[in-house]
N, C-alpha and C. Protein backbone atom coordinates (compact mmCIF):
# COMPACT_ATOMS: atom_id res chain seq x y z
N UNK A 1 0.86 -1.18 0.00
CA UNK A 1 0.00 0.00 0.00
C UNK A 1 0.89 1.23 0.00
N UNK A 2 0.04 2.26 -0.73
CA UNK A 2 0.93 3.35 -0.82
C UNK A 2 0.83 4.53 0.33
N UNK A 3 1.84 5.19 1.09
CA UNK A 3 1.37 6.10 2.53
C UNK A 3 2.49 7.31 1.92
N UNK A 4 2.18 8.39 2.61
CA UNK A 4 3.31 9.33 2.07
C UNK A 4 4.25 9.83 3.28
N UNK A 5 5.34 9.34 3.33
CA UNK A 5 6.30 9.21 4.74
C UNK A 5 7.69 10.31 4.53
N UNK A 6 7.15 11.32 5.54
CA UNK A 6 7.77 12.82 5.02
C UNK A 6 8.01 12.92 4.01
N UNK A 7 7.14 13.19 3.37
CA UNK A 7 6.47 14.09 2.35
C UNK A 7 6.77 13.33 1.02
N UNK A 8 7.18 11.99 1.18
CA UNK A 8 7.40 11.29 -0.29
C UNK A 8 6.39 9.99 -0.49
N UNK A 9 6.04 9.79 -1.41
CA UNK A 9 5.38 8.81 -1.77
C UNK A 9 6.18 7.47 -1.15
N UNK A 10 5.56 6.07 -0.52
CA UNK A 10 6.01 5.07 -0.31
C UNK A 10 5.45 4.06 0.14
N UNK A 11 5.88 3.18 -0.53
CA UNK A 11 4.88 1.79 -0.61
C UNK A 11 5.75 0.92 0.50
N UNK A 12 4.56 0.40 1.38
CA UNK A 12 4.75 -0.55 2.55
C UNK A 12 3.67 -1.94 2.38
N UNK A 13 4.35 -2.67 2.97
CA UNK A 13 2.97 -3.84 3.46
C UNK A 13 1.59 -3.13 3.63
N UNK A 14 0.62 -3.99 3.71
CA UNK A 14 -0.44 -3.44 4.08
C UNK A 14 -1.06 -4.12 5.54
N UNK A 15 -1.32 -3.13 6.12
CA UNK A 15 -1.80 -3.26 7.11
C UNK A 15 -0.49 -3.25 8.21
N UNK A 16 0.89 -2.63 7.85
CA UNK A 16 2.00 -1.96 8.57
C UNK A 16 1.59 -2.15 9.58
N UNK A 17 2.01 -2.17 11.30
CA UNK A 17 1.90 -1.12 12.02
C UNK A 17 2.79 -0.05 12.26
N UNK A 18 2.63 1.20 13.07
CA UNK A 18 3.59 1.69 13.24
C UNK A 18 5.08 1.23 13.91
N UNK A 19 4.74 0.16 14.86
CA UNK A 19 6.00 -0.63 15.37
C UNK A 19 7.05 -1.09 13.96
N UNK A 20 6.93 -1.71 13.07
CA UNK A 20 7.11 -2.58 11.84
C UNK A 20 7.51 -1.16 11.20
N UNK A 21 7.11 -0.52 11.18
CA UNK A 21 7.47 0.94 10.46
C UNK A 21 8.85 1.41 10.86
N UNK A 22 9.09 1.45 11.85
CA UNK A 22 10.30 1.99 12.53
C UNK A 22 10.98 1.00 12.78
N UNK A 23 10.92 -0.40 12.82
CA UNK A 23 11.80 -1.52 12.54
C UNK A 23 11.81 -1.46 11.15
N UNK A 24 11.26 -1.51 10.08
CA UNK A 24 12.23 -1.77 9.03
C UNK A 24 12.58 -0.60 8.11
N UNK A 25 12.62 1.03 9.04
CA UNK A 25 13.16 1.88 8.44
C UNK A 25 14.94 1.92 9.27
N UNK A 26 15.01 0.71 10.21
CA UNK A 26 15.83 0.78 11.09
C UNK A 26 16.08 1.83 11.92
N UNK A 27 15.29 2.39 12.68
CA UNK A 27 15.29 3.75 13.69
C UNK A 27 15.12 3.22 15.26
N UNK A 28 15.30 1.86 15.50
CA UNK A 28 15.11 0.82 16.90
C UNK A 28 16.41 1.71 17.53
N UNK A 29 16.03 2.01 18.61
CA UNK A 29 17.02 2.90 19.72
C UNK A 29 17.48 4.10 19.26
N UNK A 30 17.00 4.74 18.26
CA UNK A 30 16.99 6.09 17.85
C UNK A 30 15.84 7.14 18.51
N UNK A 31 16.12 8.03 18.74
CA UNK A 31 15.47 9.29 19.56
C UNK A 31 14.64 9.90 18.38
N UNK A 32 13.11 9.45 18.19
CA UNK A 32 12.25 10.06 17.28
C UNK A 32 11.14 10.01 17.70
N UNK A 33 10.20 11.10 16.97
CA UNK A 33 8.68 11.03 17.31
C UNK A 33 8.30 10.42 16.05
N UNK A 34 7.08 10.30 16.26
CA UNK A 34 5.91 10.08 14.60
C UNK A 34 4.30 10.43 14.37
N UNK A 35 4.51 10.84 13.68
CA UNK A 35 2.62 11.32 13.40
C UNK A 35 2.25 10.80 12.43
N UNK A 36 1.10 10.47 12.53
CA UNK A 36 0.16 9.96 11.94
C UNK A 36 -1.27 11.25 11.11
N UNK A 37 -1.45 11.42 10.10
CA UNK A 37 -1.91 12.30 9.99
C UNK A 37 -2.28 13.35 10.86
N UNK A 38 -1.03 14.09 11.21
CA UNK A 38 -0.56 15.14 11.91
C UNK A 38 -1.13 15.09 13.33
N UNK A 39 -1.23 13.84 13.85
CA UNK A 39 -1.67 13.33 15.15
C UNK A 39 -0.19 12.55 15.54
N UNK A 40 0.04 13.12 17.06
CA UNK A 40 1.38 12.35 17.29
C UNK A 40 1.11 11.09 17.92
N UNK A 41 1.75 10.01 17.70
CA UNK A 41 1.77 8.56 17.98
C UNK A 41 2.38 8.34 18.99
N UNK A 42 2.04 8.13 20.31
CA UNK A 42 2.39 7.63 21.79
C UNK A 42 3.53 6.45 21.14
N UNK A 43 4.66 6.45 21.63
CA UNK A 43 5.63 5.32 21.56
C UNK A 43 4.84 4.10 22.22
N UNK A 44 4.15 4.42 23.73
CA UNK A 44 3.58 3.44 24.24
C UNK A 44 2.10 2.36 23.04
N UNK A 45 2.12 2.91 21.55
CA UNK A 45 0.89 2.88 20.96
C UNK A 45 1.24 2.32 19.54
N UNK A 46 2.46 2.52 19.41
CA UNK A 46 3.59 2.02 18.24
C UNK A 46 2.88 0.62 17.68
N UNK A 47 3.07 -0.35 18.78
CA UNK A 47 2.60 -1.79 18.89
C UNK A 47 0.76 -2.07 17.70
N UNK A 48 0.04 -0.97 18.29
CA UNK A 48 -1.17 -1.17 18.14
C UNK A 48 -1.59 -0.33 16.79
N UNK A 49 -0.78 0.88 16.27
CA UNK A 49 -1.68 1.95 15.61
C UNK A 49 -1.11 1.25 14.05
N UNK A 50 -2.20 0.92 13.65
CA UNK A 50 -2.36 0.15 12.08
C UNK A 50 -1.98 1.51 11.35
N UNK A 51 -1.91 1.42 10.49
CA UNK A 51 -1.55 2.21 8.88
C UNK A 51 -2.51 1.57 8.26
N UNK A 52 -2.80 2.81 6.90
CA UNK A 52 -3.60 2.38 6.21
C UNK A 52 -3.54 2.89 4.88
N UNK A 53 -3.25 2.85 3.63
CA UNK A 53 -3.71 3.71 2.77
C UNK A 53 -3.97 5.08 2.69
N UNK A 54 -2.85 6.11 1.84
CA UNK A 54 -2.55 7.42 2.14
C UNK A 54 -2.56 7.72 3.08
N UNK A 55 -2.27 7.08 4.40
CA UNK A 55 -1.93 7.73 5.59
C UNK A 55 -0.76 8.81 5.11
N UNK A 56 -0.23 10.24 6.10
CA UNK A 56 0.57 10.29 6.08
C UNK A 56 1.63 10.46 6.90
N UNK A 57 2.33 10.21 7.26
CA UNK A 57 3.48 9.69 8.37
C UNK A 57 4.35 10.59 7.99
N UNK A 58 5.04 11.09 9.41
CA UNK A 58 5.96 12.56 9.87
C UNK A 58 7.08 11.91 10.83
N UNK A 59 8.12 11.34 10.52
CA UNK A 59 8.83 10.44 11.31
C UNK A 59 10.22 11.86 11.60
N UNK A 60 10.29 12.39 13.14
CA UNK A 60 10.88 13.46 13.33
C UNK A 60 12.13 12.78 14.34
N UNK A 61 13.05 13.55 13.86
CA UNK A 61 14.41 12.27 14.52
C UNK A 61 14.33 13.55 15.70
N UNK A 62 15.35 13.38 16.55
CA UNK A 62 16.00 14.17 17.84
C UNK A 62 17.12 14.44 17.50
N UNK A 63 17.70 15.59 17.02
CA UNK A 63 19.48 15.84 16.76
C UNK A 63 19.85 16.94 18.03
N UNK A 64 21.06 16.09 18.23
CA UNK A 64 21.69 16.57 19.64
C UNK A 64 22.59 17.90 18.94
N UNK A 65 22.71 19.09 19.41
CA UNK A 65 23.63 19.96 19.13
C UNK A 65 24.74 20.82 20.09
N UNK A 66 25.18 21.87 20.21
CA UNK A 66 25.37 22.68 21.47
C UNK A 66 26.10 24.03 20.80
């Protein structure tokens, strides 16, 4: 299925979840948020929140600076 994942077109499994999303963009122990049509996704919720068809997904990393 096709979802648009910051701001580009991209085809995933269907029926993703968001967990599976961030495992196979490889981001496991990386410091990020994610939204879901501009709704932010509880890490605690990762497990449960399905994808679906033109969803669109905002995957925002954490960069450390000083």
């Amino acid at each position: 299925m096709k979802i648009i994942l910051n701001g580009a077109p991209r085809e995933i499994a269907d029926g993703m979840l968001v967990s599976e999303l961030v495992e196979y963009l490889e981001l496991l122990g990386q410091r990020f948020a994610v939204e879901v049509n501009a709704e932010l996704v509880p890490r605690s919720r990762f497990a449960e929140h399905r994808l679906v068809a033109g969803d669109t997904v905002e995957i925002i990393q954490a960069v450390g600076g000083g």
